[in-house]
N, C-alpha and C. Protein backbone atom coordinates (compact mmCIF):
# COMPACT_ATOMS: atom_id res chain seq x y z
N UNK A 1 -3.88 18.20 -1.03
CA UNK A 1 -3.83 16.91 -0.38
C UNK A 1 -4.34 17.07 1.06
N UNK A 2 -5.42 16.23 1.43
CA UNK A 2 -5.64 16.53 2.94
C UNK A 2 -6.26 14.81 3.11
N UNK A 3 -6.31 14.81 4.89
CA UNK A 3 -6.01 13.38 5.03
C UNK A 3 -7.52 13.30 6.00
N UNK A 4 -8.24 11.60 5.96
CA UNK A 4 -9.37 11.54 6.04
C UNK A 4 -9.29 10.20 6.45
N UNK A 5 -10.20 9.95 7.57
CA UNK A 5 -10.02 8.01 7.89
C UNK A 5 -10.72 7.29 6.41
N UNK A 6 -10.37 6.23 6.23
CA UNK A 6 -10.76 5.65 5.11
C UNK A 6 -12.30 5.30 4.90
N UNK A 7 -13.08 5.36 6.05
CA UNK A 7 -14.31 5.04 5.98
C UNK A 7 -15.47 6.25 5.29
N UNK A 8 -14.72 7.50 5.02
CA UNK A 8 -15.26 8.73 4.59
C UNK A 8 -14.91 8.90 3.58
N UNK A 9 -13.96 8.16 3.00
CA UNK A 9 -13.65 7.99 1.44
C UNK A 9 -14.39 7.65 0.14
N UNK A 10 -14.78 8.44 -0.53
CA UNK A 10 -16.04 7.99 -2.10
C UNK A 10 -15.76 7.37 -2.74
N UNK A 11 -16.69 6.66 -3.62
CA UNK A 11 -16.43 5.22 -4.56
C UNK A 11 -15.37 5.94 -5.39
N UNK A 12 -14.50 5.14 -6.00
CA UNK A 12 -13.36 5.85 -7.03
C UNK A 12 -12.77 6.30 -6.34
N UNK A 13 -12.71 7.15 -5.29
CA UNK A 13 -11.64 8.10 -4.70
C UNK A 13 -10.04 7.13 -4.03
N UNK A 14 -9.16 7.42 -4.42
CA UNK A 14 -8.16 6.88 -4.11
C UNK A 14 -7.15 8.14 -3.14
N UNK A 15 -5.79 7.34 -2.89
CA UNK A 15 -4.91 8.05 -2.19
C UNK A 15 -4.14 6.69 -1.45
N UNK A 16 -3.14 7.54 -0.45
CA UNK A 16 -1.81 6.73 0.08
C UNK A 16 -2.19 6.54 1.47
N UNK A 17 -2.17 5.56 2.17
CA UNK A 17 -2.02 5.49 3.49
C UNK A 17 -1.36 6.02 4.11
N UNK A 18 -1.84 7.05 5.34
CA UNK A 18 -0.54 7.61 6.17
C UNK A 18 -0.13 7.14 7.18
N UNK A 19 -1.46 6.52 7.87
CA UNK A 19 -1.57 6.16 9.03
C UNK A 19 -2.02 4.88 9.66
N UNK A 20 -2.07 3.81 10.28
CA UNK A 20 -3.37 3.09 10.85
C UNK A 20 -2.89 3.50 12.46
N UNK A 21 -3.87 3.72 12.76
CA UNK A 21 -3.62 3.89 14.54
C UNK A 21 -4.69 2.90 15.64
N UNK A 22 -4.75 1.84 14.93
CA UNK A 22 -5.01 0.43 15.57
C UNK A 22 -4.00 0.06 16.16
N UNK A 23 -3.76 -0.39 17.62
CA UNK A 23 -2.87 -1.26 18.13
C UNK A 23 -3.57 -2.66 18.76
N UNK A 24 -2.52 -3.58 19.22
CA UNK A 24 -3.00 -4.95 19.83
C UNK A 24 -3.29 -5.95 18.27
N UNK A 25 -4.17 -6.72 18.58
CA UNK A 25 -4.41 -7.71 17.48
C UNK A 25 -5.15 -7.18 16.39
N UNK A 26 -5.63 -6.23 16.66
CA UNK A 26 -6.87 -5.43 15.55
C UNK A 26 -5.68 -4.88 14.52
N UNK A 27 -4.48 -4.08 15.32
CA UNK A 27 -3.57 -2.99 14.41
C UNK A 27 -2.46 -4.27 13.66
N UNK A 28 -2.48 -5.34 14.06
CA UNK A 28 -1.26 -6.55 13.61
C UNK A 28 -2.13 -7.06 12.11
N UNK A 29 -3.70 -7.10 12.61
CA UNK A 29 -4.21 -8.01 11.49
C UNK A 29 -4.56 -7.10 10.41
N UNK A 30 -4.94 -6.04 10.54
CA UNK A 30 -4.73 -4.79 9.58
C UNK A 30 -3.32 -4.44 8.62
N UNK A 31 -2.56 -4.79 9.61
CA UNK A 31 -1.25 -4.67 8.61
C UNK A 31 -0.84 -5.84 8.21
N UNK A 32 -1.41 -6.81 8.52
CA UNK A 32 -0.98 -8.07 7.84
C UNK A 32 -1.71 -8.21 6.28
N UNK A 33 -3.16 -7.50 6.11
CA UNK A 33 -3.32 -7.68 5.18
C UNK A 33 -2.78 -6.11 4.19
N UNK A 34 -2.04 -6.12 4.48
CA UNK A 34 -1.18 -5.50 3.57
C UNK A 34 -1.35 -3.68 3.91
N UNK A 35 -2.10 -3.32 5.15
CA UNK A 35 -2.45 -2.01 5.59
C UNK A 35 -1.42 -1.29 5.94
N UNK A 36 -0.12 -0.79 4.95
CA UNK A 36 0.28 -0.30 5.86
C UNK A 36 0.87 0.93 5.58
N UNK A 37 1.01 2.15 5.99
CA UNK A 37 1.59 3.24 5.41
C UNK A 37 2.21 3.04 4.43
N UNK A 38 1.95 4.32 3.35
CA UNK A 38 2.90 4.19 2.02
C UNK A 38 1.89 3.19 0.83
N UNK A 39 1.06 2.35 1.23
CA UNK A 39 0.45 1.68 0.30
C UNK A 39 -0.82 2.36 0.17
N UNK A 40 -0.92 2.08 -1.91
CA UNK A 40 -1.96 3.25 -2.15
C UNK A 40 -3.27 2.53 -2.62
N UNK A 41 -4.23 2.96 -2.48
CA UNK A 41 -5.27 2.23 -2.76
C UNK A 41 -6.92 2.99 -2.92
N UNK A 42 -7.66 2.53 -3.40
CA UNK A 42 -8.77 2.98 -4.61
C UNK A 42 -9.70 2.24 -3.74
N UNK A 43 -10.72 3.19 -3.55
CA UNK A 43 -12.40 2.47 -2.67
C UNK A 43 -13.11 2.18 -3.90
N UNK A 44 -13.01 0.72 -4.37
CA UNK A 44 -14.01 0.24 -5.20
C UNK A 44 -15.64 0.81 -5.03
N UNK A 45 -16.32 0.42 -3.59
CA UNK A 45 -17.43 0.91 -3.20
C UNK A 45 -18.08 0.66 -1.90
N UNK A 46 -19.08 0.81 -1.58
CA UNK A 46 -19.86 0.27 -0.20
C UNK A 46 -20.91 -0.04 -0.43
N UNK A 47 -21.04 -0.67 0.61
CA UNK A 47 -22.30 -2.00 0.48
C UNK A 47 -23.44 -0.78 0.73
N UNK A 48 -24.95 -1.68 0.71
CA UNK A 48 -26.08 -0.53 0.33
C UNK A 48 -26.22 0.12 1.88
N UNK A 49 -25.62 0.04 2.90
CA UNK A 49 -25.73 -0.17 4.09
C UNK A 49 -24.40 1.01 4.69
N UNK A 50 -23.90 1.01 3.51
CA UNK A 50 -22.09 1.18 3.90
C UNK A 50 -21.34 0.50 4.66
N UNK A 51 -21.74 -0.69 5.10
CA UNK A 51 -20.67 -1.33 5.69
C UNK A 51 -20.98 -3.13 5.01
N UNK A 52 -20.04 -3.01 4.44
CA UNK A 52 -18.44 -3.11 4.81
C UNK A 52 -17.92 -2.19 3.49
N UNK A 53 -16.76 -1.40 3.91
CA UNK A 53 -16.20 -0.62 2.49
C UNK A 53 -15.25 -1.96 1.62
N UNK A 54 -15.46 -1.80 -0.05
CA UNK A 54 -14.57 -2.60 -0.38
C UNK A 54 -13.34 -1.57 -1.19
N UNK A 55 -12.33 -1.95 -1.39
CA UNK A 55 -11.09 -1.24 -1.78
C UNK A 55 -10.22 -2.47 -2.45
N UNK A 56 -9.03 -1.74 -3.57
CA UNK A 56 -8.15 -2.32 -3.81
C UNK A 56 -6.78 -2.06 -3.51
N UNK A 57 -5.62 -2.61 -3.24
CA UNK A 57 -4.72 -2.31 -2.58
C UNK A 57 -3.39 -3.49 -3.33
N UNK A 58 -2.47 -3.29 -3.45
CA UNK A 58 -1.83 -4.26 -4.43
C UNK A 58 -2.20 -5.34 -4.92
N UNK A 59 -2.90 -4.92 -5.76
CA UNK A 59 -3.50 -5.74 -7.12
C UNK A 59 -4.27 -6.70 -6.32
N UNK A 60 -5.33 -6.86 -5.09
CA UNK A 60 -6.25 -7.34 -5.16
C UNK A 60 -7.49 -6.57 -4.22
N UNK A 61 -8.26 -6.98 -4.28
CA UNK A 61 -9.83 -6.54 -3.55
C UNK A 61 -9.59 -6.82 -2.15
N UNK A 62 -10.21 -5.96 -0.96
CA UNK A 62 -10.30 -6.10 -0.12
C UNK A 62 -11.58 -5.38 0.31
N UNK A 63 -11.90 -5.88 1.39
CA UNK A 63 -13.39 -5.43 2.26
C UNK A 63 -12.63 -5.31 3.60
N UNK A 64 -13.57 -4.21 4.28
CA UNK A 64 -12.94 -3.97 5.62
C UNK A 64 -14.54 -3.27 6.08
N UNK A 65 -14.90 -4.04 7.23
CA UNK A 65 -15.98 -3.21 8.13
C UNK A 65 -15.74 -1.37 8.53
N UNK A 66 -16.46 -0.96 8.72
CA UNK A 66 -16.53 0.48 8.94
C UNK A 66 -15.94 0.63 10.45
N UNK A 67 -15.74 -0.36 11.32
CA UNK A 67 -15.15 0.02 12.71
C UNK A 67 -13.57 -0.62 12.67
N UNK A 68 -13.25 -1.05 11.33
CA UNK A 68 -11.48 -1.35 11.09
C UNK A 68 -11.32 0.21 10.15
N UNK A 69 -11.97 0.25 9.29
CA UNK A 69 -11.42 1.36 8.51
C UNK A 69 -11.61 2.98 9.26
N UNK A 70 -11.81 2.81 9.90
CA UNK A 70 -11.77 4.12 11.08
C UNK A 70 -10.53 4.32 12.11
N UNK A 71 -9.74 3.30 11.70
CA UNK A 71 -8.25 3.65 12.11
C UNK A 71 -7.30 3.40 11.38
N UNK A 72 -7.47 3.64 10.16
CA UNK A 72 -6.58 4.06 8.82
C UNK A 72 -7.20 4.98 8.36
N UNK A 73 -5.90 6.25 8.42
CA UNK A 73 -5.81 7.48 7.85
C UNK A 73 -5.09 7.64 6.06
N UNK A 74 -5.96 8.34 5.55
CA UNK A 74 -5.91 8.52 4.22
C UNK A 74 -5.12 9.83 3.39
N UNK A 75 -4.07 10.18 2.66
CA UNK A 75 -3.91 11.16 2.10
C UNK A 75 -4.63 11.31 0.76
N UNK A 76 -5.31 11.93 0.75
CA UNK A 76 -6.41 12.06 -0.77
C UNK A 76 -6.02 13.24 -1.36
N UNK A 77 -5.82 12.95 -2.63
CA UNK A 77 -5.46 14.26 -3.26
C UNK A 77 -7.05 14.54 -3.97
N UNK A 78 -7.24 16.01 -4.54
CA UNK A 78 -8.42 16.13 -4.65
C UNK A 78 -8.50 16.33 -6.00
């Protein structure tokens, strides 16, 4: 198990949130949509560009730009 910001994460590759280390309105709206340690979640894929990554996270889809997912830390098992 070793831990990785979410934006370096491969299509399929899943794991648990350990971390987000966003604060102010960026780290509130991140955890509002459901970002928050302990929740596990699966990188559907990235755009042809890589940004924006999309992921699933209790039972629905989410997209997150590459400069939000760079302050959520990932435990990935390998």
């Amino acid at each position: 198990m070793y831990k990785l910001p979410m934006r370096k994460m491969k299509k399929n590759q899943s794991g648990v949130i350990s971390a987000v280390k966003a604060t102010g309105e960026l780290g509130r709206r991140i955890r509002d949509m459901g970002m928050v340690p302990g929740s596990e979640i699966k990188i559907q894929g990235h755009a042809p560009l890589y940004d924006p990554v999309s992921l699933r996270i209790m039972g629905f889809t989410l997209t997150l730009r590459n400069s939000e997912a760079d302050y959520i830390d990932v435990e990935v098992n390998e």
